[in-house]
N, C-alpha and C. Protein backbone atom coordinates (compact mmCIF):
# COMPACT_ATOMS: atom_id res chain seq x y z
N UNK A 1 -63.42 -26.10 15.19
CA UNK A 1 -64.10 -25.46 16.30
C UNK A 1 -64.11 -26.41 17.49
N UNK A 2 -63.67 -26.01 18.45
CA UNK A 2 -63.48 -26.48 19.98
C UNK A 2 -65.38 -26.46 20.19
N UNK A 3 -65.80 -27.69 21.01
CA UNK A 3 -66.63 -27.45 21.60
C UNK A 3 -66.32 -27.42 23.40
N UNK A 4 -67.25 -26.94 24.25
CA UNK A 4 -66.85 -26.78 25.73
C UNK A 4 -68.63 -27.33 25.97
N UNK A 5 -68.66 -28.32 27.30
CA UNK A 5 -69.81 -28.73 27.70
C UNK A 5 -69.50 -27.96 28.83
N UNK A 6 -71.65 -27.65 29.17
CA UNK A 6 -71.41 -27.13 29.75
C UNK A 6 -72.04 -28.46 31.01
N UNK A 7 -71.88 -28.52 32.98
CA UNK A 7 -71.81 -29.25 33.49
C UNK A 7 -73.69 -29.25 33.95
N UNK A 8 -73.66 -30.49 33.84
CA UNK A 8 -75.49 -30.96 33.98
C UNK A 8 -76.24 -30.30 34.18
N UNK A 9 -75.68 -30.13 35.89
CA UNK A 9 -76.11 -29.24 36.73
C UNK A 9 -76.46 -27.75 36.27
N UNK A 10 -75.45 -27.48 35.43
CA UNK A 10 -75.32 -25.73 35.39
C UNK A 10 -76.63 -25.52 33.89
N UNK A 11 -77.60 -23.99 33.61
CA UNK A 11 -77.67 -24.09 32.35
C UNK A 11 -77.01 -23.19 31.51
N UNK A 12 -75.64 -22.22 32.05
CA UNK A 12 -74.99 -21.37 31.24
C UNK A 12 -73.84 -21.42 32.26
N UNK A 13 -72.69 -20.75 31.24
CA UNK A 13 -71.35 -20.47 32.20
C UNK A 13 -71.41 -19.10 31.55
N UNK A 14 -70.66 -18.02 32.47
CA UNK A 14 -70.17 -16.92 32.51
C UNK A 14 -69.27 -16.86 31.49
N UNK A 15 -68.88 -15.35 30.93
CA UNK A 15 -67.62 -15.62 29.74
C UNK A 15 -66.51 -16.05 30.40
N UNK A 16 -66.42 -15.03 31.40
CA UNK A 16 -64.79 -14.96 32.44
C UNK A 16 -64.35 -16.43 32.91
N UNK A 17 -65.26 -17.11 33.02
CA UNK A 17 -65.29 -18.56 33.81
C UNK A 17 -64.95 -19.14 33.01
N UNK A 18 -65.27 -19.37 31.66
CA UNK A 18 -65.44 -19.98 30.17
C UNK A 18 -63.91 -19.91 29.71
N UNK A 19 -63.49 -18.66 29.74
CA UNK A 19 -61.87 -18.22 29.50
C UNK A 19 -60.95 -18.87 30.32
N UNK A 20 -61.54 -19.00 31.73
CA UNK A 20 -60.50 -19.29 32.53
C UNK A 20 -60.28 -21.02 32.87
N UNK A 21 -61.71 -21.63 32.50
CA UNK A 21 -61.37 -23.13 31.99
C UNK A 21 -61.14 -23.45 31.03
N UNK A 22 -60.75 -22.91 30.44
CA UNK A 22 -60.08 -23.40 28.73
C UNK A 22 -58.52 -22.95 28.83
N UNK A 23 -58.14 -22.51 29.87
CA UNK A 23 -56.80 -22.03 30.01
C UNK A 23 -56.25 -20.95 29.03
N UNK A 24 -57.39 -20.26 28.49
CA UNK A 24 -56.95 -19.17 27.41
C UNK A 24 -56.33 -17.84 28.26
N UNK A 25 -56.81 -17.86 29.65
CA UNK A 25 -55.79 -17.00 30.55
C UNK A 25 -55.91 -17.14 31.72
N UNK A 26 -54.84 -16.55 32.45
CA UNK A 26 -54.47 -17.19 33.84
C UNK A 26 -55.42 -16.54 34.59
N UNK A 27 -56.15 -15.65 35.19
CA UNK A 27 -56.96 -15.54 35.75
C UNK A 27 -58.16 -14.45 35.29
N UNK A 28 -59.08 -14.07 36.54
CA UNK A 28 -60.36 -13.80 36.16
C UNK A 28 -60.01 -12.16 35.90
N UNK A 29 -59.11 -11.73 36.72
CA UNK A 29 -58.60 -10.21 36.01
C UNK A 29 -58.10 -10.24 35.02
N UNK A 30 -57.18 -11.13 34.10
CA UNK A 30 -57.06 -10.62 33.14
C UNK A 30 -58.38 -11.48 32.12
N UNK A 31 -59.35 -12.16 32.05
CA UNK A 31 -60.19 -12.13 31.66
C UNK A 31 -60.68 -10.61 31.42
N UNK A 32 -61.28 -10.31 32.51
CA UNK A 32 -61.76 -8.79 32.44
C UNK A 32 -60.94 -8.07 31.63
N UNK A 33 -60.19 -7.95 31.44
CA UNK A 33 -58.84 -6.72 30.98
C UNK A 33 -59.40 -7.33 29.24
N UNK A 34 -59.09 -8.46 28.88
CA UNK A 34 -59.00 -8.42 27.62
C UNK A 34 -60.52 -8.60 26.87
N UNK A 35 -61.78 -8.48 27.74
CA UNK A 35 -62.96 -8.56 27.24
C UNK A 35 -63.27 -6.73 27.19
N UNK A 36 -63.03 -5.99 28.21
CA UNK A 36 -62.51 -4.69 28.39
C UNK A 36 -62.05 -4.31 26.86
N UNK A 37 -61.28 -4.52 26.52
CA UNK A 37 -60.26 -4.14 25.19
C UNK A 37 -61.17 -4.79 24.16
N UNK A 38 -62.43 -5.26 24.48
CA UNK A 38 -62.72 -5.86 23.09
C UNK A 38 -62.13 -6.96 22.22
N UNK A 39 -61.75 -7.57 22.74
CA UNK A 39 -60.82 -8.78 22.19
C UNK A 39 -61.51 -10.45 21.99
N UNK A 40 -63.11 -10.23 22.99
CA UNK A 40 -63.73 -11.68 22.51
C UNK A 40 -64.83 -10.59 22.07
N UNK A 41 -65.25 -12.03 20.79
CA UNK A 41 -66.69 -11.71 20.44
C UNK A 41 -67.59 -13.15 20.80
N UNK A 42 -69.08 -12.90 20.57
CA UNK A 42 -69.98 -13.74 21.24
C UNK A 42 -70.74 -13.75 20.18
N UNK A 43 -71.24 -15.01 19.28
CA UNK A 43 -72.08 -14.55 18.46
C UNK A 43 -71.73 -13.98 16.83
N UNK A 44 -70.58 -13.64 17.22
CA UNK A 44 -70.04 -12.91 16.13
C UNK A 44 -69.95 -11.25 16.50
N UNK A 45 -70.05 -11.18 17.82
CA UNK A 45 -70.59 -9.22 17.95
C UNK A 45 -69.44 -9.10 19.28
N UNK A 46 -68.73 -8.42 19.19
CA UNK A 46 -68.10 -7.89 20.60
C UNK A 46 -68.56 -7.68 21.73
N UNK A 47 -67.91 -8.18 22.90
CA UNK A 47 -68.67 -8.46 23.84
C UNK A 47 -67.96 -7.58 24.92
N UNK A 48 -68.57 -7.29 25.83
CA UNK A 48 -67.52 -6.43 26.92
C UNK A 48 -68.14 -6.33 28.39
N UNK A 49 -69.20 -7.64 28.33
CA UNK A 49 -69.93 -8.00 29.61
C UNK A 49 -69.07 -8.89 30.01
N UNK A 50 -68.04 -8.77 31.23
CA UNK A 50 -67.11 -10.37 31.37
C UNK A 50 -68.12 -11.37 31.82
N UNK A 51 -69.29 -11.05 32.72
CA UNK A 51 -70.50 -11.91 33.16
C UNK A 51 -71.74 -12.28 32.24
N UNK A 52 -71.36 -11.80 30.99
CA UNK A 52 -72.30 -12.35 29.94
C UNK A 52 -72.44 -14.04 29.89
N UNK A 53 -73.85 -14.18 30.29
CA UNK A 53 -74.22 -15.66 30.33
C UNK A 53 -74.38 -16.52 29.20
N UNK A 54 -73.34 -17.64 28.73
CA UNK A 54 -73.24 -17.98 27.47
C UNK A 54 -73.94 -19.51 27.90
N UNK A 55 -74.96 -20.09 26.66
CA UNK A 55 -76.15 -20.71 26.99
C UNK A 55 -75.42 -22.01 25.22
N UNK A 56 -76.35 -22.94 25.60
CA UNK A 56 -75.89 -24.16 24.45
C UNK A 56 -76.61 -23.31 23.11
N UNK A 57 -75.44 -23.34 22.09
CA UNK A 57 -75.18 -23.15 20.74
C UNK A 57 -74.51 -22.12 20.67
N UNK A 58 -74.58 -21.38 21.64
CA UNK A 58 -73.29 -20.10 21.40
C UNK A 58 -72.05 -20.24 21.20
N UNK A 59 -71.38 -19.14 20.26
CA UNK A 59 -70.30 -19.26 19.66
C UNK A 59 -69.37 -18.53 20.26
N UNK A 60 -68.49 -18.00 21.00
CA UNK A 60 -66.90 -17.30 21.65
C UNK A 60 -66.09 -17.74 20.60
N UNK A 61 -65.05 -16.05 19.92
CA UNK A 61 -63.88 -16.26 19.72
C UNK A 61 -63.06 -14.95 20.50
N UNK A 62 -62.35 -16.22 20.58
CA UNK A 62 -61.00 -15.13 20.81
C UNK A 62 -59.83 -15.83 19.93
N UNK A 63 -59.00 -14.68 19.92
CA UNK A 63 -57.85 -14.77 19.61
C UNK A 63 -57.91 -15.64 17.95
N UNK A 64 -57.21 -16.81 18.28
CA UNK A 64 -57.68 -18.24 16.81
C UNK A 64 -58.48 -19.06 17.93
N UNK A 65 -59.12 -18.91 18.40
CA UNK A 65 -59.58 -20.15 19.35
C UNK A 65 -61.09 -19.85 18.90
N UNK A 66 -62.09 -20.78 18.68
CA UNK A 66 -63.28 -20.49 18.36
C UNK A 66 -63.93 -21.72 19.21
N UNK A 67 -65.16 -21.40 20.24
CA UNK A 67 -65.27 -22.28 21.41
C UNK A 67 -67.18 -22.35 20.98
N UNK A 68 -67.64 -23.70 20.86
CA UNK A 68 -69.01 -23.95 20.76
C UNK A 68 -69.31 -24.31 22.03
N UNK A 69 -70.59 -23.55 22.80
CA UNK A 69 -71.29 -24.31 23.40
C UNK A 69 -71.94 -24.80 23.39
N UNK A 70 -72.02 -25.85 24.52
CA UNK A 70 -73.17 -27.34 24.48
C UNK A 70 -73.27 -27.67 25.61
N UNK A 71 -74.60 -28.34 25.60
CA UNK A 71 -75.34 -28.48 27.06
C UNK A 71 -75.39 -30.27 27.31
């Protein structure tokens, strides 16, 4: 499991934002497109908010990529 920090300053990142610094896709539309299709889950539950606010201990998978957050 990948962990992703999140930056001091901030206390959550967005999913779309989250996707798009991990380089899992090239931009914030196709973020949308493949959260759309159901393709990440959050938690373990499908997610289809691309602005769902992900907070330290939460879990994102997509694809084989499984991403922990931390603060």
């Amino acid at each position: 499991m990948e962990e992703f920090k999140i930056r001091e300053k901030d206390e959550f990142i967005n999913l779309s934002q989250l996707l798009k610094a991990l380089n899992l896709v090239e931009s914030g539309a196709m973020a949308k497109e493949i959260i759309d299709q159901g393709l990440v889950k959050v938690d373990g539950e499908t997610e289809y908010r691309y602005r769902r606010k992900l907070y330290d201990g939460m879990i994102v998978e997509f694809e084989e990529n499984k991403i922990k957050i931390v603060k």
